[in-house]
C-alpha atoms as a PDB file:
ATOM      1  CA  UNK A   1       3.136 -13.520 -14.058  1.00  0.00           C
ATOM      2  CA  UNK A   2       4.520 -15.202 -11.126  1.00  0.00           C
ATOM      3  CA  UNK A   3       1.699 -15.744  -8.626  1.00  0.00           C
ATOM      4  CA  UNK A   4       3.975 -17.094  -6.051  1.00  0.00           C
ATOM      5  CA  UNK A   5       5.819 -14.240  -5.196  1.00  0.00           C
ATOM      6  CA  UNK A   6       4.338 -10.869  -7.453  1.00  0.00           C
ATOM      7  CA  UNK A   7       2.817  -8.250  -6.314  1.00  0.00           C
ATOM      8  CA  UNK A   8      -0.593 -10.199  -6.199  1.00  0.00           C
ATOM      9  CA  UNK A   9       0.588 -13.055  -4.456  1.00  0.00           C
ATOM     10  CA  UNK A  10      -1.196 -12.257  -1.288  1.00  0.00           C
ATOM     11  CA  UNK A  11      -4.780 -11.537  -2.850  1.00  0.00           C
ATOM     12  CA  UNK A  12      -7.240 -12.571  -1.126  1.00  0.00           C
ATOM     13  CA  UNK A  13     -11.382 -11.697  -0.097  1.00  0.00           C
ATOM     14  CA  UNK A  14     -12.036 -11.566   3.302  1.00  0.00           C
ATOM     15  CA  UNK A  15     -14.675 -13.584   4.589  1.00  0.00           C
ATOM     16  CA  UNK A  16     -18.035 -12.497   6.114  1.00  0.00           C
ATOM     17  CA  UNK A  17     -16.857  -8.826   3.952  1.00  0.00           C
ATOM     18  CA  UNK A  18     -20.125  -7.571   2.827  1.00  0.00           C
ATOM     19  CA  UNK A  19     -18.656  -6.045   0.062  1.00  0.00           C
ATOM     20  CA  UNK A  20     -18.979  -7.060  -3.611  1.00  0.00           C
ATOM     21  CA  UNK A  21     -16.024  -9.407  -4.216  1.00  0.00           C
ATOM     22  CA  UNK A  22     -14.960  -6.806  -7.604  1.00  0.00           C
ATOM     23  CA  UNK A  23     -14.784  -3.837  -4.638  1.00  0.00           C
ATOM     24  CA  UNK A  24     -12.781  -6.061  -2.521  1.00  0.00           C
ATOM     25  CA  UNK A  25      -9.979  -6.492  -5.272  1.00  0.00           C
ATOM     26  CA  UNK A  26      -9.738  -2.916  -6.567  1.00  0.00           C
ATOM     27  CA  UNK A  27      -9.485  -1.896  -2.970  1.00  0.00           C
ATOM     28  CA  UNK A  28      -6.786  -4.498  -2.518  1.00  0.00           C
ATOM     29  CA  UNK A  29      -5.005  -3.492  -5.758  1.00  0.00           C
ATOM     30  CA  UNK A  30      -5.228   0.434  -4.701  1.00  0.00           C
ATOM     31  CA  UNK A  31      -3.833  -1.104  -1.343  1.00  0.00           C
ATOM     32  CA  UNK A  32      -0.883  -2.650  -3.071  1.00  0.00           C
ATOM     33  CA  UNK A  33      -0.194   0.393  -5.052  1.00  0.00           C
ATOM     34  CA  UNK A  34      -0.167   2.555  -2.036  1.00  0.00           C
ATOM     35  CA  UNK A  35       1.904   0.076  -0.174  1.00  0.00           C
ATOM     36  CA  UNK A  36       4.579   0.057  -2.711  1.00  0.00           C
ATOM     37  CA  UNK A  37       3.703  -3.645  -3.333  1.00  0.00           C
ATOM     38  CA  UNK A  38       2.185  -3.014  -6.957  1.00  0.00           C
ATOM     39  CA  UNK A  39       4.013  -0.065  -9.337  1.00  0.00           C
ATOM     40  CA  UNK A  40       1.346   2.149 -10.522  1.00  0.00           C
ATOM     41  CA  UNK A  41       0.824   1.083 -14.020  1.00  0.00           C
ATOM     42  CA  UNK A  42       2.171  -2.031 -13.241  1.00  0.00           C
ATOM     43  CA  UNK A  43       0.969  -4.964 -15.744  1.00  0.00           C
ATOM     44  CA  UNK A  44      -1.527  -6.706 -13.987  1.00  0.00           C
ATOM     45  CA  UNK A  45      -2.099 -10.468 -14.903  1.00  0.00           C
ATOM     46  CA  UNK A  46      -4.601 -11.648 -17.282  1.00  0.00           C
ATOM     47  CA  UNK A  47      -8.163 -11.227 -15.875  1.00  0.00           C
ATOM     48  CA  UNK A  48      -8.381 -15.008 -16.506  1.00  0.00           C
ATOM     49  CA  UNK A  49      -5.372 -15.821 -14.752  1.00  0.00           C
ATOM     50  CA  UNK A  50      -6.339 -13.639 -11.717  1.00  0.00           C
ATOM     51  CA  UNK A  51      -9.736 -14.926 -11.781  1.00  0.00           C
ATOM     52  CA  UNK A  52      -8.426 -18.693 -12.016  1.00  0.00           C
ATOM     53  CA  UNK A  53      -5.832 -17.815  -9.055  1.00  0.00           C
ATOM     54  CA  UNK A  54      -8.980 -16.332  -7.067  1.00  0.00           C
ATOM     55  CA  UNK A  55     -10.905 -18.797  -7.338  1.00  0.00           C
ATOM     56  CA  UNK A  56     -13.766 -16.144  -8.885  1.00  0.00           C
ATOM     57  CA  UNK A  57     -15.807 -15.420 -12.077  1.00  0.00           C
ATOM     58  CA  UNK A  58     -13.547 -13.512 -14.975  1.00  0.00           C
ATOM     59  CA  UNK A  59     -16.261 -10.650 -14.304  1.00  0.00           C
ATOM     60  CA  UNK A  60     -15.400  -9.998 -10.658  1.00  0.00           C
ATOM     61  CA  UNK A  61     -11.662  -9.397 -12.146  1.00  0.00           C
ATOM     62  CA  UNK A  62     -12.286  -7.344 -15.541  1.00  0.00           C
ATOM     63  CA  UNK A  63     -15.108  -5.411 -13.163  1.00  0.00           C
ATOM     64  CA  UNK A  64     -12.346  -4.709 -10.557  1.00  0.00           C
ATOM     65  CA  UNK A  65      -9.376  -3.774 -13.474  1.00  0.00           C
ATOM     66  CA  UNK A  66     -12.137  -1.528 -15.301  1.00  0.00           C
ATOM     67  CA  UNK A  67     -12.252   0.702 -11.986  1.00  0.00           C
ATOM     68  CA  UNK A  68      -8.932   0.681 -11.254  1.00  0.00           C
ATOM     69  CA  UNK A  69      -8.281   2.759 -14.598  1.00  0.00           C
END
């Protein structure tokens, strides 16, 4: 998946958001669906890859994709 320029390209966790940082990315993936940005049932990328391009733990990701469903 193409971070550059897919539909989770402009990820990212607000700072000083007291939110958990898994809440922050399934709001921001239920954003991007909304917006038209992300298909619904779009393939998502790996929860590695995500979690590499995030800069978090693999757990904030698969937390984040398990709610989304």
């Amino acid at each position: 998946m193409d971070f550059e320029t897919g539909p989770v390209a402009d990820l990212t966790f607000a700072p000083g958001d007291p939110r958990p940082r898994h809440e922050q990315l399934e709001q921001a993936l239920r954003a991007a669906v909304r917006s038209g940005r992300l298909a619904a049932g779009a393939e998502l990328p790996s929860s590695r890859e995500l979690a590499a391009r995030l800069g978090v733990s693999r757990g904030v990701v698969t937390a984040a994709y398990t709610q989304r469903s």
